[in-house]
N, C-alpha and C. Protein backbone atom coordinates (compact mmCIF):
# COMPACT_ATOMS: atom_id res chain seq x y z
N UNK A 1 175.21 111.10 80.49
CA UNK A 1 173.85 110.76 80.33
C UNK A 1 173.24 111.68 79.29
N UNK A 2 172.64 111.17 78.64
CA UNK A 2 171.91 112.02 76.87
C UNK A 2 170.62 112.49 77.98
N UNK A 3 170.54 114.16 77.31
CA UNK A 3 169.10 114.58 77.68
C UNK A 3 168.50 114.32 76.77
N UNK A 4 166.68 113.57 76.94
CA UNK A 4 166.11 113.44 75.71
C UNK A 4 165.28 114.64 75.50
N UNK A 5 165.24 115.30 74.56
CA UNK A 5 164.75 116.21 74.51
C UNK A 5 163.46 115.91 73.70
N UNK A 6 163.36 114.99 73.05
CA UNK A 6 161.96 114.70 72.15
C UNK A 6 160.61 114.31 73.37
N UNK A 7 159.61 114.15 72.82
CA UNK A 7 158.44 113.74 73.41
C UNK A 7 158.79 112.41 73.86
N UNK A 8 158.36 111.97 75.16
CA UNK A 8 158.14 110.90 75.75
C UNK A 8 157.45 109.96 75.49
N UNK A 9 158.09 108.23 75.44
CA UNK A 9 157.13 107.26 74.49
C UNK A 9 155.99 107.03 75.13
N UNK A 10 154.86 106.59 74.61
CA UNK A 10 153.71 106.25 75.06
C UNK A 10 153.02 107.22 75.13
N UNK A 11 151.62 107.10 76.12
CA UNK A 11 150.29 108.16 75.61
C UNK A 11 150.36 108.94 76.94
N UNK A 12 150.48 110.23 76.90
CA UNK A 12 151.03 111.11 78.08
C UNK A 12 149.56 110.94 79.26
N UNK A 13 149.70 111.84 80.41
CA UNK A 13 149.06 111.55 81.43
C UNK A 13 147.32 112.66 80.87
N UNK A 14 147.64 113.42 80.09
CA UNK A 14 146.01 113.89 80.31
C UNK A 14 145.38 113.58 78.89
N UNK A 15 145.83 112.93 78.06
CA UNK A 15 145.39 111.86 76.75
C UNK A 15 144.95 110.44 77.67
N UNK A 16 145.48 110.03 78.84
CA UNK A 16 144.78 108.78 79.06
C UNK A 16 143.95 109.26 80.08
N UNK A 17 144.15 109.89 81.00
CA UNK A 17 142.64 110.46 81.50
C UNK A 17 141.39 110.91 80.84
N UNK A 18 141.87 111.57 80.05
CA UNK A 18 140.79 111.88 78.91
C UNK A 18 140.16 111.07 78.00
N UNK A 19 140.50 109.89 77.40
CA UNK A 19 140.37 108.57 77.53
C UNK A 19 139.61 107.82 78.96
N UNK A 20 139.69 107.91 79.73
CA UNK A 20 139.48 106.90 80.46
C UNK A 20 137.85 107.87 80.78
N UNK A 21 137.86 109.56 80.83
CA UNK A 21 136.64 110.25 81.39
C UNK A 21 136.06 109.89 80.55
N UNK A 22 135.90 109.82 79.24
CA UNK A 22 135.06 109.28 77.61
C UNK A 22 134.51 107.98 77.87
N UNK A 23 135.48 106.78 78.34
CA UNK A 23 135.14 105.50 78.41
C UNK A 23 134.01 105.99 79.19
N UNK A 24 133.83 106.29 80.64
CA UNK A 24 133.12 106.51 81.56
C UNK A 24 131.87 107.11 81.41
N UNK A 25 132.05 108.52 80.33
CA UNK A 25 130.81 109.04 79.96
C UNK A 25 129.81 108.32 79.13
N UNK A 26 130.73 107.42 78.09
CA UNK A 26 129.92 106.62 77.21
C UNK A 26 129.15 105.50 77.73
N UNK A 27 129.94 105.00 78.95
CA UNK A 27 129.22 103.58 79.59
C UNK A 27 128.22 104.33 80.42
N UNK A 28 127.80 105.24 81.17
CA UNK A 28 127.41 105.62 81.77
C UNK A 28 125.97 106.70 81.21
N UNK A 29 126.06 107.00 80.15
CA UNK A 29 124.94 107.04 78.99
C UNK A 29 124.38 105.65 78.21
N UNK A 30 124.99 104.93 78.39
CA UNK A 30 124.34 103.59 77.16
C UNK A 30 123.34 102.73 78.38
N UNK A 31 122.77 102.19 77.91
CA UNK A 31 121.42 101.20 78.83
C UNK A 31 122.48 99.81 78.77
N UNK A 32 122.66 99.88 80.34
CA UNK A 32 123.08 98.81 80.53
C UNK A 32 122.52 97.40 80.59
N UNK A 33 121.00 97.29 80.14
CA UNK A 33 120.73 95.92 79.20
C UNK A 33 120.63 95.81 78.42
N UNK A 34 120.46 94.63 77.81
CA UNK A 34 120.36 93.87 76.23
C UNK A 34 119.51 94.56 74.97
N UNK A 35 119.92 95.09 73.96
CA UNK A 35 119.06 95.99 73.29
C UNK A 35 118.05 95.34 73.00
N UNK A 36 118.26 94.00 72.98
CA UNK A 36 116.88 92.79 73.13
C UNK A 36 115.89 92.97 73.57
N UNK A 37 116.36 93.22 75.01
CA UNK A 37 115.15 93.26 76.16
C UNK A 37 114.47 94.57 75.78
N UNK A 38 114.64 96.18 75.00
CA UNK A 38 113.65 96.58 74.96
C UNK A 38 112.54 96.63 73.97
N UNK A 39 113.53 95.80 72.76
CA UNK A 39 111.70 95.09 71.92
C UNK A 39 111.16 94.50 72.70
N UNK A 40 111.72 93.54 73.84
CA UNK A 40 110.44 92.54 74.58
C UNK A 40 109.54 93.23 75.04
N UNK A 41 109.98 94.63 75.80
CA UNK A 41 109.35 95.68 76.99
C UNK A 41 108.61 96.17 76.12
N UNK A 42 108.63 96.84 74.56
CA UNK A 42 107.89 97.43 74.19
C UNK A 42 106.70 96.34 73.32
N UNK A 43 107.18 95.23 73.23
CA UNK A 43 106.46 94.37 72.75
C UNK A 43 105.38 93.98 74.46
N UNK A 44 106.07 94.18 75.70
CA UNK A 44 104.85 93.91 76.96
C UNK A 44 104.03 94.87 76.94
N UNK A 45 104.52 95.80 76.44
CA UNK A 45 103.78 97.44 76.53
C UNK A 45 102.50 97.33 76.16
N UNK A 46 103.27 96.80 74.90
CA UNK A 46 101.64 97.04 73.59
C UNK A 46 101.06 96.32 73.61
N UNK A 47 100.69 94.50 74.40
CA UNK A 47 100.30 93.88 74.68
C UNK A 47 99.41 94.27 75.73
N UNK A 48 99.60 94.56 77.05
CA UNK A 48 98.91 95.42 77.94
C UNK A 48 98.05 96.64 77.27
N UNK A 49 98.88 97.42 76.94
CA UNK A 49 97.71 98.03 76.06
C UNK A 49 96.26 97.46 75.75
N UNK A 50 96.56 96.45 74.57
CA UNK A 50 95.53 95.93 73.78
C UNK A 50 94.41 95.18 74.60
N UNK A 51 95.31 94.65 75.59
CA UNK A 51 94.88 93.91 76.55
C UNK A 51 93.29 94.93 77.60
N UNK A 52 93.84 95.98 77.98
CA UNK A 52 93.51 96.81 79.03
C UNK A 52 92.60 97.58 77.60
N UNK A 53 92.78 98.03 76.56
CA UNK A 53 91.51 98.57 75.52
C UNK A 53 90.39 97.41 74.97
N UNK A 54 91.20 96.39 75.26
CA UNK A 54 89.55 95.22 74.46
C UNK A 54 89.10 95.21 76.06
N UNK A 55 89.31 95.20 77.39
CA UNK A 55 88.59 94.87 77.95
C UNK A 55 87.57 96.13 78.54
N UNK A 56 88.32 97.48 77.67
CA UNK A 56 87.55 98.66 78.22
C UNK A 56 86.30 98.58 76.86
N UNK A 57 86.72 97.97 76.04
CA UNK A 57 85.59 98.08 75.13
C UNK A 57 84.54 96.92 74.94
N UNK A 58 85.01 96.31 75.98
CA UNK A 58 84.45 94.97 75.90
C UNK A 58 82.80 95.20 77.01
N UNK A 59 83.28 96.32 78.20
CA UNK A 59 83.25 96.73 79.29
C UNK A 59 81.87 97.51 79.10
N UNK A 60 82.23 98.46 77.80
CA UNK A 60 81.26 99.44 77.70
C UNK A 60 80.53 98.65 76.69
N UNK A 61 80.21 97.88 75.86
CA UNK A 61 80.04 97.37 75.13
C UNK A 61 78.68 96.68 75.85
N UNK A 62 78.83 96.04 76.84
CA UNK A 62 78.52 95.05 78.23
C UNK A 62 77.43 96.20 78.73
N UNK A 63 77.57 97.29 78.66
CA UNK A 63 76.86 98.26 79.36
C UNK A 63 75.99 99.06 78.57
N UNK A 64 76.27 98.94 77.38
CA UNK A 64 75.38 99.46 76.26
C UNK A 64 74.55 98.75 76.37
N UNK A 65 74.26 97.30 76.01
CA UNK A 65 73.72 96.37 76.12
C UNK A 65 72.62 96.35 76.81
N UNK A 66 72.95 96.90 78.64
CA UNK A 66 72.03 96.77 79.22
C UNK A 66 71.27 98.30 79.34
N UNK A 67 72.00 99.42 78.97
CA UNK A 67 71.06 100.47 78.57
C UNK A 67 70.38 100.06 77.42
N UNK A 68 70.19 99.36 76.22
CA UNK A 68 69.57 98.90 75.44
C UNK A 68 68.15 98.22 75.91
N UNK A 69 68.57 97.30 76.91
CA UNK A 69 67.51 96.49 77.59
C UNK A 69 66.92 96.97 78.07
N UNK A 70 67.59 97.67 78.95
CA UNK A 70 66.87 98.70 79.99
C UNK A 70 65.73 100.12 79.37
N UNK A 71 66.13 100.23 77.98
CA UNK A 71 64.80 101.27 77.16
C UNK A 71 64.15 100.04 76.43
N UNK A 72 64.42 99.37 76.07
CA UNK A 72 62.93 98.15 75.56
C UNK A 72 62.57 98.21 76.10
N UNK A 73 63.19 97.46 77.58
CA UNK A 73 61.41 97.10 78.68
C UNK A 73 61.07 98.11 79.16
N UNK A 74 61.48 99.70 78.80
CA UNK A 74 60.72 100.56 80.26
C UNK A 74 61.22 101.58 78.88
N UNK A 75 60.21 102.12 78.13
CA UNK A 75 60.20 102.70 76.88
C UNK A 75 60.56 104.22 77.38
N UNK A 76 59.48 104.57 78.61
CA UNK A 76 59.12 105.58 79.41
C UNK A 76 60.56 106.31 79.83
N UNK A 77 61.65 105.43 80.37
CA UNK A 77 62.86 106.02 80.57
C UNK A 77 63.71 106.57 79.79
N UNK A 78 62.80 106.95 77.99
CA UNK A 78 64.01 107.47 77.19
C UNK A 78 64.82 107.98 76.59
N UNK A 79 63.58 109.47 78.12
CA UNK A 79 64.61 111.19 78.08
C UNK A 79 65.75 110.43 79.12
N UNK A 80 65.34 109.86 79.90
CA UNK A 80 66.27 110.18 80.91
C UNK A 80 67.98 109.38 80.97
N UNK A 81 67.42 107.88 79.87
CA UNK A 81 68.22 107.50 79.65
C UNK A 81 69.20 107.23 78.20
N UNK A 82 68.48 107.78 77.68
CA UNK A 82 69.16 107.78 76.27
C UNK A 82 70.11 108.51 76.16
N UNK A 83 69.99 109.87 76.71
CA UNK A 83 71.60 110.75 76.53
C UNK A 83 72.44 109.85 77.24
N UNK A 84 72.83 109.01 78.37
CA UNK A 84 73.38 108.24 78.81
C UNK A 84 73.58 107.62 77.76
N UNK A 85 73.01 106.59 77.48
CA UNK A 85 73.02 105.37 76.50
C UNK A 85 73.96 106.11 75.61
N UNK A 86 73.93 107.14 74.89
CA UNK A 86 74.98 107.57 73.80
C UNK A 86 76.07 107.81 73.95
N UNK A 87 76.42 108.27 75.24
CA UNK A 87 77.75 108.69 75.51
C UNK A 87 78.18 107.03 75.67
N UNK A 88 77.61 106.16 76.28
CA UNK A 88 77.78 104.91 76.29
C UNK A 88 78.64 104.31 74.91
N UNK A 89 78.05 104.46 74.46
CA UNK A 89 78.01 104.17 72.50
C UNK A 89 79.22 104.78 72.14
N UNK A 90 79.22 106.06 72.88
CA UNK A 90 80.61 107.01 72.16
C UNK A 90 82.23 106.68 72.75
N UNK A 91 81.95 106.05 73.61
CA UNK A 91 83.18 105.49 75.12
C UNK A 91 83.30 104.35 74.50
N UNK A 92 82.46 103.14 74.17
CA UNK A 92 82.85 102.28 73.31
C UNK A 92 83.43 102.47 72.16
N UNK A 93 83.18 103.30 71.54
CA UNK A 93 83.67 103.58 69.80
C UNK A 93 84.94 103.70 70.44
N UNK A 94 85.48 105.06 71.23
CA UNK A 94 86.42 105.09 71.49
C UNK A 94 87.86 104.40 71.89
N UNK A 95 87.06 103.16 72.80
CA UNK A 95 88.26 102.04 72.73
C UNK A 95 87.84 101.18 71.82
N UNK A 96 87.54 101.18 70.93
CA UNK A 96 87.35 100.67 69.45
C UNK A 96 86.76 99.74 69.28
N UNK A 97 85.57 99.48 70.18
CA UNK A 97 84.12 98.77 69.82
C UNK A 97 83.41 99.51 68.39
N UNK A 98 82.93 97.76 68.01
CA UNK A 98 82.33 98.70 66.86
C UNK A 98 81.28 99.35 66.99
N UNK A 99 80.57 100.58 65.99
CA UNK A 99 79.81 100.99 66.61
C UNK A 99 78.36 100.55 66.30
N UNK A 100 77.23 100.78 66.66
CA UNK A 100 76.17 100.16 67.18
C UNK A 100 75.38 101.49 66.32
N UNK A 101 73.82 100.64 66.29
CA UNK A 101 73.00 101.99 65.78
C UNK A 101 72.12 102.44 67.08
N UNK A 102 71.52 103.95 66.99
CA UNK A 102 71.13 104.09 68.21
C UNK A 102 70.26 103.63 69.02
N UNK A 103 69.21 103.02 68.67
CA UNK A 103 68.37 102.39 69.28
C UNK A 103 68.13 100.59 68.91
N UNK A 104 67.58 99.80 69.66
CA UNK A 104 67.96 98.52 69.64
C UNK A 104 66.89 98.10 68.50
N UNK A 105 67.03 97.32 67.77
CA UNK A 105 65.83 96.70 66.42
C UNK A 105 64.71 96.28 67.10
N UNK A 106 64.72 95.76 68.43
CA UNK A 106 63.62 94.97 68.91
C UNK A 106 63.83 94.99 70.16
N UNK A 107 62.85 95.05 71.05
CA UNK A 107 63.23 94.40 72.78
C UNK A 107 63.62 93.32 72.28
N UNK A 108 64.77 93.19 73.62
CA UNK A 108 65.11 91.64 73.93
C UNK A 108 64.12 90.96 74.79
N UNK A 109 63.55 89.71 74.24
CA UNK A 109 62.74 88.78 75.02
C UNK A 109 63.34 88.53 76.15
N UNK A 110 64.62 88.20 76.41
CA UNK A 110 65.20 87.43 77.56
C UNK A 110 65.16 88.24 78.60
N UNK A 111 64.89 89.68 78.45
CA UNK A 111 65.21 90.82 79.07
C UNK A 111 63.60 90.61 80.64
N UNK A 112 64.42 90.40 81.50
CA UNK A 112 63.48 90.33 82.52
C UNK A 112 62.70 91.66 83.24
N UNK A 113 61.30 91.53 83.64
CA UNK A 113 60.62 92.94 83.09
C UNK A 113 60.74 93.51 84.93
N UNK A 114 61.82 94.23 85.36
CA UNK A 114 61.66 94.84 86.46
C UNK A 114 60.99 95.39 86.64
N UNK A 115 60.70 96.74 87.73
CA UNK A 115 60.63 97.89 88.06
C UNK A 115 61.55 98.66 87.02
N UNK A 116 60.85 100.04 86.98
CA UNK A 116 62.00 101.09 86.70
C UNK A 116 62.98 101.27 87.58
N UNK A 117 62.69 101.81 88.76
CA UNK A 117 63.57 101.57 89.67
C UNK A 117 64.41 100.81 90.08
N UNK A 118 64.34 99.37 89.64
CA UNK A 118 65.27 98.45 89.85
C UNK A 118 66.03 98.85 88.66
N UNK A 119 65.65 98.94 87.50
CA UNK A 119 66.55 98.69 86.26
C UNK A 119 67.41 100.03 86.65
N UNK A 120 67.01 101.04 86.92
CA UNK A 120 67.62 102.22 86.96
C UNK A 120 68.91 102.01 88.08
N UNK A 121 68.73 101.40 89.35
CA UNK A 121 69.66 101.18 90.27
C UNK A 121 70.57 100.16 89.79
N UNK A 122 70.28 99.36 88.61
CA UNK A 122 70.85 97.90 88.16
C UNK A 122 71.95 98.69 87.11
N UNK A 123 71.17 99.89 86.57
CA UNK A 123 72.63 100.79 85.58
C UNK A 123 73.87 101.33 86.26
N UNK A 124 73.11 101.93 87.87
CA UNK A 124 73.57 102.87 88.35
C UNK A 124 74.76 102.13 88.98
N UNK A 125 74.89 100.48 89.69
CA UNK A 125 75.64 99.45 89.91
C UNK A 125 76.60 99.44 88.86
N UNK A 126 76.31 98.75 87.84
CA UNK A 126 77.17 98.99 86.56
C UNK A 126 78.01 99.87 86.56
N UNK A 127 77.80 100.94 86.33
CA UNK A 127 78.67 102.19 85.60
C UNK A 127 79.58 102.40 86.93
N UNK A 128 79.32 102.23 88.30
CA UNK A 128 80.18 102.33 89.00
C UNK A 128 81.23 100.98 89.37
N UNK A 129 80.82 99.71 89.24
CA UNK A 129 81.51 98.69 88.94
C UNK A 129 82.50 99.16 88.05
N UNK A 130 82.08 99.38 86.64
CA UNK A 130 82.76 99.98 85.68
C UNK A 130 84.14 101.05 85.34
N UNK A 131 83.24 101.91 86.45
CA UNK A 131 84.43 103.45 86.43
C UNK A 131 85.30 102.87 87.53
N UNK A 132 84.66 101.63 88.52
CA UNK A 132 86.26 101.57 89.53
C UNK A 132 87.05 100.49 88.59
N UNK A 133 86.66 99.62 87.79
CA UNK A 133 87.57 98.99 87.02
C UNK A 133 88.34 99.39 86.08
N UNK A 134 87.81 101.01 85.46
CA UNK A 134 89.05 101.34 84.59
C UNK A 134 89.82 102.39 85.66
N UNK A 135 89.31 102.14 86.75
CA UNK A 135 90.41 103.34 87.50
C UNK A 135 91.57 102.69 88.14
N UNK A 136 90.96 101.27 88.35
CA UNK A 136 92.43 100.31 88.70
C UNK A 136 93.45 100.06 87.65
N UNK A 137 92.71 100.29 86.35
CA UNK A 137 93.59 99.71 85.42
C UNK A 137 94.63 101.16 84.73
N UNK A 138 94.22 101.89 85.55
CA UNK A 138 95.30 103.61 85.00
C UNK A 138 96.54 102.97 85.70
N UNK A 139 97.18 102.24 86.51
CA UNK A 139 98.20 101.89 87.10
C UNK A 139 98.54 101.26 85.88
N UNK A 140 98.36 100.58 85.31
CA UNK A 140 99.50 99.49 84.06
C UNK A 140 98.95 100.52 82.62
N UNK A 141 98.34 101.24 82.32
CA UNK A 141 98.07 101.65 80.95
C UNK A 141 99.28 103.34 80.86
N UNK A 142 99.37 103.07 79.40
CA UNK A 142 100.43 104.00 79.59
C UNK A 142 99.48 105.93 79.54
N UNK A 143 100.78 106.22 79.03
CA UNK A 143 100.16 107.72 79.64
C UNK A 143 98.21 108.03 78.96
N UNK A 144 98.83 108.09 77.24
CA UNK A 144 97.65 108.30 76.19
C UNK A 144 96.29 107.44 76.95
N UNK A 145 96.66 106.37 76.99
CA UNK A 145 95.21 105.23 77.28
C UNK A 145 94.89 105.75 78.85
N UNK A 146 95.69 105.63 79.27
CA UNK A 146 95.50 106.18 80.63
C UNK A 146 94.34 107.36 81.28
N UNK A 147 94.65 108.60 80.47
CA UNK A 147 94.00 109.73 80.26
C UNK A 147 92.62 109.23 79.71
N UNK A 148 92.26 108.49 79.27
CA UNK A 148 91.35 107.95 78.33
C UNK A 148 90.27 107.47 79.08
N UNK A 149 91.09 106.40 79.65
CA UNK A 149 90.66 105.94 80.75
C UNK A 149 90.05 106.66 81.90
N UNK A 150 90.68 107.20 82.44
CA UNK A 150 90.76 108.53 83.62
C UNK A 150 89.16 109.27 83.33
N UNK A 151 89.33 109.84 81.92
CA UNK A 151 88.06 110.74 81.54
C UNK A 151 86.64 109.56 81.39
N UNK A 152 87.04 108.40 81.08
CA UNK A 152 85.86 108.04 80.76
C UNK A 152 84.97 107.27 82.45
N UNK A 153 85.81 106.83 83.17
CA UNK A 153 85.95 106.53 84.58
C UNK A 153 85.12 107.27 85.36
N UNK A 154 85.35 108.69 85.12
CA UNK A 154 84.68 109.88 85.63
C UNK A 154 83.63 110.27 85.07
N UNK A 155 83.13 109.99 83.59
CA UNK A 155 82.30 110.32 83.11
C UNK A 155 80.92 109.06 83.64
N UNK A 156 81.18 107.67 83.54
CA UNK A 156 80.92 106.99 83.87
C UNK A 156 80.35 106.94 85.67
N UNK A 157 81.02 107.62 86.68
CA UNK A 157 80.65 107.75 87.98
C UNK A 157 79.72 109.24 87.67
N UNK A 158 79.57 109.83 86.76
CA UNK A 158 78.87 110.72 86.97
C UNK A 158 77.44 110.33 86.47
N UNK A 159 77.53 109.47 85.78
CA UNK A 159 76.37 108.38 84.81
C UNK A 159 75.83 108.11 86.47
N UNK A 160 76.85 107.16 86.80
CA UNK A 160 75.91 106.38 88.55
C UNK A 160 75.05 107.32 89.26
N UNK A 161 76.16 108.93 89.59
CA UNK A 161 75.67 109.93 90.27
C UNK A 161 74.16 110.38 89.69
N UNK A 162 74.39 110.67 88.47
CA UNK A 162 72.62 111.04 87.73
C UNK A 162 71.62 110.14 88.20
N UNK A 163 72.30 108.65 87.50
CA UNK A 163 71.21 107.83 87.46
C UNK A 163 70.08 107.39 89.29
N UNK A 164 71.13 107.77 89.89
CA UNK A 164 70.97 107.72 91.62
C UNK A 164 70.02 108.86 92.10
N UNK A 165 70.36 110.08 91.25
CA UNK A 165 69.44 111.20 91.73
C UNK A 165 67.55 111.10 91.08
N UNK A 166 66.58 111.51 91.57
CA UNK A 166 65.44 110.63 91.39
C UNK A 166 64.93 112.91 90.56
C-alpha cells in the first residue's frame, strides 16, 4: 500500500468551516428583505412626515386665525394676547406655513362679537384641542419632527394654562 504523503484532495476540514462561519456571518448581517422594500419604507416615512407637518401647519395656521379674530373684535385684549398670537405665527412658520404679517388688515366682519371671556375660553379650547393633537401624532413622526412637535404641544398647553388664568 503507497503512503500518500502529499496534501489530501479537496478543501480540508477548517477551510470549510471557515467558509461555512463567513456564509453565516454575512447572511446574518444583510436585511433579510427586498432592497425594494426600503425605498417604499423610506418613501412611507417621508410621506407621513409631510403628511403629519401640513396638518401641524395647517393646525396653527387655524389658530392664528382665530387669535386674529379674537384682537379685531376685542382690541382691549392686545397685551394679553398678542405675545400669544406671535409665538402662534412663529409655530406656524416653523412647520412651514407661510408667514403672515403681525396684525390682521381689517376685522373680520364674519367674526361674531362675543364676550371677552368667551373668546378668551374659545382660544383656551383650541390650543388644548391642539397640543393633544400634536401629542398623538409624536407616535408616527420621526425623531426630528417629533421633538418639534413635543416642544410646540407644550408650548401650546401652556398658551391654554395662561389664557385660563384671569
Amino acid at each position: 500500500m503507497p503512503l500518500t504523503t502529499g496534501a489530501p484532495a479537496g478543501p480540508r476540514r477548517r477551510s470549510l468551516l471557515a467558509s461555512v462561519a463567513g456564509a453565516a456571518l454575512l447572511t446574518g448581517c444583510s436585511d433579510a428583505e427586498d432592497p425594494a422594500s426600503d425605498g417604499a419604507r423610506g418613501a412611507r416615512s417621508a410621506s407621513a412626515t409631510q403628511r403629519i407637518k401640513a396638518r401641524a401647519a395647517r393646525d396653527s395656521g387655524d389658530l392664528l386665525d382665530r387669535y386674529e379674530a379674537a384682537l379685531a373684535a376685542h382690541p382691549a385684549l392686545a397685551a394679553r394676547l398678542g405675545p400669544l398670537r406671535d409665538e402662534v405665527a412663529r409655530h406656524a412658520k416653523s412647520f412651514g406655513a407661510p408667514a403672515r404679517p403681525a396684525a390682521p388688515a381689517s376685522p373680520s366682519p364674519s367674526a361674531s362679537p362675543a364676550s371677552e371671556k368667551d373668546t378668551v375660553s374659545a382660544l383656551a379650547k383650541a390650543e388644548r384641542e391642539i397640543a393633544d393633537r400634536r401629542a398623538a401624532a409624536l407616535v408616527e413622526a420621526p425623531a426630528e419632527l417629533a421633538r418639534l412637535l413635543a416642544s410646540v404641544a407644550a408650548a401650546g398647553a401652556g398658551h391654554a394654562y395662561l389664557l385660563t388664568k384671569d
